[in-house]
C-alpha atoms as a PDB file:
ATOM      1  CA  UNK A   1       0.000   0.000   0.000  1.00  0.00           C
ATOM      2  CA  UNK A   2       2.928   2.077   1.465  1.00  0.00           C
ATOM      3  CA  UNK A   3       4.623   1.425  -2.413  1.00  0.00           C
ATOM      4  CA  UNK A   4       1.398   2.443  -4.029  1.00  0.00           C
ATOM      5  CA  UNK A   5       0.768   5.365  -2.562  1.00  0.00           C
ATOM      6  CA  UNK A   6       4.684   6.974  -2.773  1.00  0.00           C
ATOM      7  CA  UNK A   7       4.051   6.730  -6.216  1.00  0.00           C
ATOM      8  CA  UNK A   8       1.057   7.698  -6.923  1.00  0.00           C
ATOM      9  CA  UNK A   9       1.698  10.687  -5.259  1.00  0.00           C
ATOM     10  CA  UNK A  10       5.015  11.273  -6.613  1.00  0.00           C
ATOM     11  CA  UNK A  11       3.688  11.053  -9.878  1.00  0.00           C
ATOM     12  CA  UNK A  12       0.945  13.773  -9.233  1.00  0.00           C
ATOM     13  CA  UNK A  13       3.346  16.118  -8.023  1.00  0.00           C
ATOM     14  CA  UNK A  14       6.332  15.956 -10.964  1.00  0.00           C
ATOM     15  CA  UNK A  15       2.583  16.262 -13.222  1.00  0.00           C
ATOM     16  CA  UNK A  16       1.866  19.354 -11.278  1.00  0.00           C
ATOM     17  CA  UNK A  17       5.247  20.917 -12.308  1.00  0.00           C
ATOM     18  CA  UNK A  18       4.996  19.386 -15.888  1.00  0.00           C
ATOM     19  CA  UNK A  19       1.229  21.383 -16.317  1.00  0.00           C
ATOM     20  CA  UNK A  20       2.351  24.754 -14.267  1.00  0.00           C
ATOM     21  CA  UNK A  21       5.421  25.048 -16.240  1.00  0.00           C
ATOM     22  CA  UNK A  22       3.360  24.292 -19.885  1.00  0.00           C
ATOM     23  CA  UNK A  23       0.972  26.882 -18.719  1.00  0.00           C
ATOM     24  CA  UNK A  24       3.704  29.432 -17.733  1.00  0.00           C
ATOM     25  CA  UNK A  25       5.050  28.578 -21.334  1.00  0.00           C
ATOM     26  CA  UNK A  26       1.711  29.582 -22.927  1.00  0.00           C
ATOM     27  CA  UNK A  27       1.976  32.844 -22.138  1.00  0.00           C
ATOM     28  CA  UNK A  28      -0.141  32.976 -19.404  1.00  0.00           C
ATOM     29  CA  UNK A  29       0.579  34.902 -16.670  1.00  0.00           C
ATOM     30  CA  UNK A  30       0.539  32.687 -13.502  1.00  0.00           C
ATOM     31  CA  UNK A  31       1.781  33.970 -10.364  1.00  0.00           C
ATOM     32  CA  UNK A  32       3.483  31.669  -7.403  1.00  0.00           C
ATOM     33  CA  UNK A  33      -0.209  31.120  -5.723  1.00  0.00           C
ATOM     34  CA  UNK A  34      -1.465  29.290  -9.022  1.00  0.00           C
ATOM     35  CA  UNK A  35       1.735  27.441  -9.414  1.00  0.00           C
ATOM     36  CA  UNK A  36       1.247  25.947  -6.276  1.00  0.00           C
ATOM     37  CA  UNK A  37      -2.280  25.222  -6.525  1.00  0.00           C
ATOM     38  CA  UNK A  38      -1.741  23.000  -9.955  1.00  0.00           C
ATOM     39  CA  UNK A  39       1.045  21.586  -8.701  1.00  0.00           C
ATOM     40  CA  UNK A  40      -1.020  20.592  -4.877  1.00  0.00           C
ATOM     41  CA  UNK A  41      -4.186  19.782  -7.355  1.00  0.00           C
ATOM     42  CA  UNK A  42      -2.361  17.315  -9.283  1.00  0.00           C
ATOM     43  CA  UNK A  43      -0.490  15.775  -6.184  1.00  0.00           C
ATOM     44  CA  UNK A  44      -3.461  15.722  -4.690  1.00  0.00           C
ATOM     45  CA  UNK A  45      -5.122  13.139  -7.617  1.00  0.00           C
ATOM     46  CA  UNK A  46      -1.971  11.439  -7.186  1.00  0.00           C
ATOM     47  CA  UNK A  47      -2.512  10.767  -3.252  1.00  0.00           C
ATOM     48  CA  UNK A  48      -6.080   9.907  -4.179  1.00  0.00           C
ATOM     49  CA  UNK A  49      -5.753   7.528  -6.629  1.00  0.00           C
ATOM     50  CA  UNK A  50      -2.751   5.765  -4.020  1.00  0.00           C
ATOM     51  CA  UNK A  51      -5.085   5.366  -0.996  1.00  0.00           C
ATOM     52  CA  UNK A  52      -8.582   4.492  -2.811  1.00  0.00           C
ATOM     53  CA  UNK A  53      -9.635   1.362  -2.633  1.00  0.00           C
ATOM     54  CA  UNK A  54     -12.844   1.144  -5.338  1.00  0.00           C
ATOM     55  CA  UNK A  55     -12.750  -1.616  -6.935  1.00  0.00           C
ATOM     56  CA  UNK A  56     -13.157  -0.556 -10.908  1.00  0.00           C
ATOM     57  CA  UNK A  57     -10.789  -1.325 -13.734  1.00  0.00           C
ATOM     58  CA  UNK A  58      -7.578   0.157 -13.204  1.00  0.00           C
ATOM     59  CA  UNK A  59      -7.928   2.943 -16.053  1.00  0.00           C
ATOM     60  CA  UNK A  60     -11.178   4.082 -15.586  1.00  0.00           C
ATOM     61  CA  UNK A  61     -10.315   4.572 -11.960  1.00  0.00           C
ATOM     62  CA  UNK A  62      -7.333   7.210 -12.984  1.00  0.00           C
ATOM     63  CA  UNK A  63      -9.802   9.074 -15.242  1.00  0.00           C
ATOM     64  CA  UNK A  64     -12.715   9.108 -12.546  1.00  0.00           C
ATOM     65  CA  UNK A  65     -10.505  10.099  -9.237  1.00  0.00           C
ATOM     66  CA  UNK A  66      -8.669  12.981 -12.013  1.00  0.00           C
ATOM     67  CA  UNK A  67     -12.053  14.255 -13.184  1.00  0.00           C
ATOM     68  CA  UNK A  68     -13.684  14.632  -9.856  1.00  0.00           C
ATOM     69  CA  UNK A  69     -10.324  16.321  -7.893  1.00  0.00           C
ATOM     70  CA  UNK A  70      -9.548  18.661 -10.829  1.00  0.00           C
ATOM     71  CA  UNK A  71     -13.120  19.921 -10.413  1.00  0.00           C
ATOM     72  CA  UNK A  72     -12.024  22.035  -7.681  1.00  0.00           C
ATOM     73  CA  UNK A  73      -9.697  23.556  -9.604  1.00  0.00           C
ATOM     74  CA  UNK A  74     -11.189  23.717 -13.327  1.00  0.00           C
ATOM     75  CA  UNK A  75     -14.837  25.012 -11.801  1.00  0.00           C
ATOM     76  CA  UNK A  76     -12.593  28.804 -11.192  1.00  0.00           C
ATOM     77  CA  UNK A  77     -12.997  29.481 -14.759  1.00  0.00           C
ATOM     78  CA  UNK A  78     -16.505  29.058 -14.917  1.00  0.00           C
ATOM     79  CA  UNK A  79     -16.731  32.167 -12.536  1.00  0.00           C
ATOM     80  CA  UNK A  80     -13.785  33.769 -13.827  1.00  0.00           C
ATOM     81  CA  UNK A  81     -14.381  37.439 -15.368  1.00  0.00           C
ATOM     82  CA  UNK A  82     -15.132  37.023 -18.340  1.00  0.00           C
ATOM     83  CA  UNK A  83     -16.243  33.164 -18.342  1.00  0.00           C
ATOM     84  CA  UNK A  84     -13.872  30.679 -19.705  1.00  0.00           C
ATOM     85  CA  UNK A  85     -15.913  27.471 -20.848  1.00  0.00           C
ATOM     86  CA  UNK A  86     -12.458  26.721 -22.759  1.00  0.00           C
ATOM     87  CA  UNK A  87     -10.524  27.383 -19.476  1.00  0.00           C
ATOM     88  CA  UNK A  88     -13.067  25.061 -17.420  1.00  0.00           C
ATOM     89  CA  UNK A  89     -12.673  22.292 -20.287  1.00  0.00           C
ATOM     90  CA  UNK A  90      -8.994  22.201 -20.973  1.00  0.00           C
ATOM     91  CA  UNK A  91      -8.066  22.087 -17.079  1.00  0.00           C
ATOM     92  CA  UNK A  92     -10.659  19.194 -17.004  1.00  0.00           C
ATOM     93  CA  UNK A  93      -9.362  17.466 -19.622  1.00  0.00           C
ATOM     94  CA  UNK A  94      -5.861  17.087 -18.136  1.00  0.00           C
ATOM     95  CA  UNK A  95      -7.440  16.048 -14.908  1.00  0.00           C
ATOM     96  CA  UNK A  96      -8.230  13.118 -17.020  1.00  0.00           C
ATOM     97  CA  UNK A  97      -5.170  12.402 -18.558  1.00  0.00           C
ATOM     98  CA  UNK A  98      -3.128  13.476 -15.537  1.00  0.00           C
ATOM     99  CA  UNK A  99      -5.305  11.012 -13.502  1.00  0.00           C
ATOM    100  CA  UNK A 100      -5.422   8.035 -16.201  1.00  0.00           C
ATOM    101  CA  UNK A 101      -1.415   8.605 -16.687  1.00  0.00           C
ATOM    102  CA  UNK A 102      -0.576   8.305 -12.728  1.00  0.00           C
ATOM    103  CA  UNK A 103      -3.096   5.197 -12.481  1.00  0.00           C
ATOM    104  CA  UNK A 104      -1.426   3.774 -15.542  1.00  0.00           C
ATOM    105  CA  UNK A 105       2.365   4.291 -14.485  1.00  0.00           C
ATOM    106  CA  UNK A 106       1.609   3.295 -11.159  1.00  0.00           C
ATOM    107  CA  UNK A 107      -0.194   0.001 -11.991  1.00  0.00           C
ATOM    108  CA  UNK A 108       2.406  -1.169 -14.808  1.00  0.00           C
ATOM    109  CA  UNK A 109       5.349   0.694 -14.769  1.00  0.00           C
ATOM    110  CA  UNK A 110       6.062   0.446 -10.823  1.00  0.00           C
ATOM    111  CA  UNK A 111       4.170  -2.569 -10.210  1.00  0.00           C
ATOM    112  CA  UNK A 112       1.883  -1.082  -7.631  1.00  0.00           C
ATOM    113  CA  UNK A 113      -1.754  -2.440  -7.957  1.00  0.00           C
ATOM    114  CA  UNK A 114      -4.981  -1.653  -6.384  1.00  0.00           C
ATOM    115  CA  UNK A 115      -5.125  -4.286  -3.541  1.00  0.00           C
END
């Protein structure tokens, strides 16, 4: 579990530096307050994925847990001035793939399972 978990988590976090620096890189202006909160946001799907026990199929599990944490994150948009539906969808989307990618690595590549 201990294994699982370390890694999971791991993952999220080098993730979280992976998307804050690509969205530095895109010209958008992010200050050290949003750097931290993508980079705790995506840890934080990492540490949730490690410790959950539901018992679905390993991939779909990555892309559920990364949906519903990245919510809390991607939903700012939404209420942003003015409203950014493609803000709202494209931090969704890579709660997906950030989630399905840290369930993926941590089930195959470091031999980690949901137990």
């Amino acid at each position: 579990m201990f294994k699982r978990v370390f890694w999971a988590t791991l993952l999220g976090v080098l993730f979280g530096i992976f998307c804050a620096w690509g969205s530095k890189n895109s010209g958008y202006d992010m200050t050290r307050e949003m750097w931290a909160g993508i980079i705790m946001n995506r840890a934080l799907i990492g540490f949730a994925i490690g410790i959950s026990g539901w018992r679905i199929q390993y991939m779909l599990h990555g892309v559920i847990v990364g949906f519903i944490i990245t919510l809390g994150l991607s939903i700012y948009p939404l209420f942003a001035k003015p409203i950014s539906i493609n803000g709202f969808l494209m931090l969704s989307i890579a709660g997906i793939v950030y989630g399905f990618l840290i369930e993926l690595l941590t089930t195959k590549v470091f031999r980690a399972p949901m137990r």
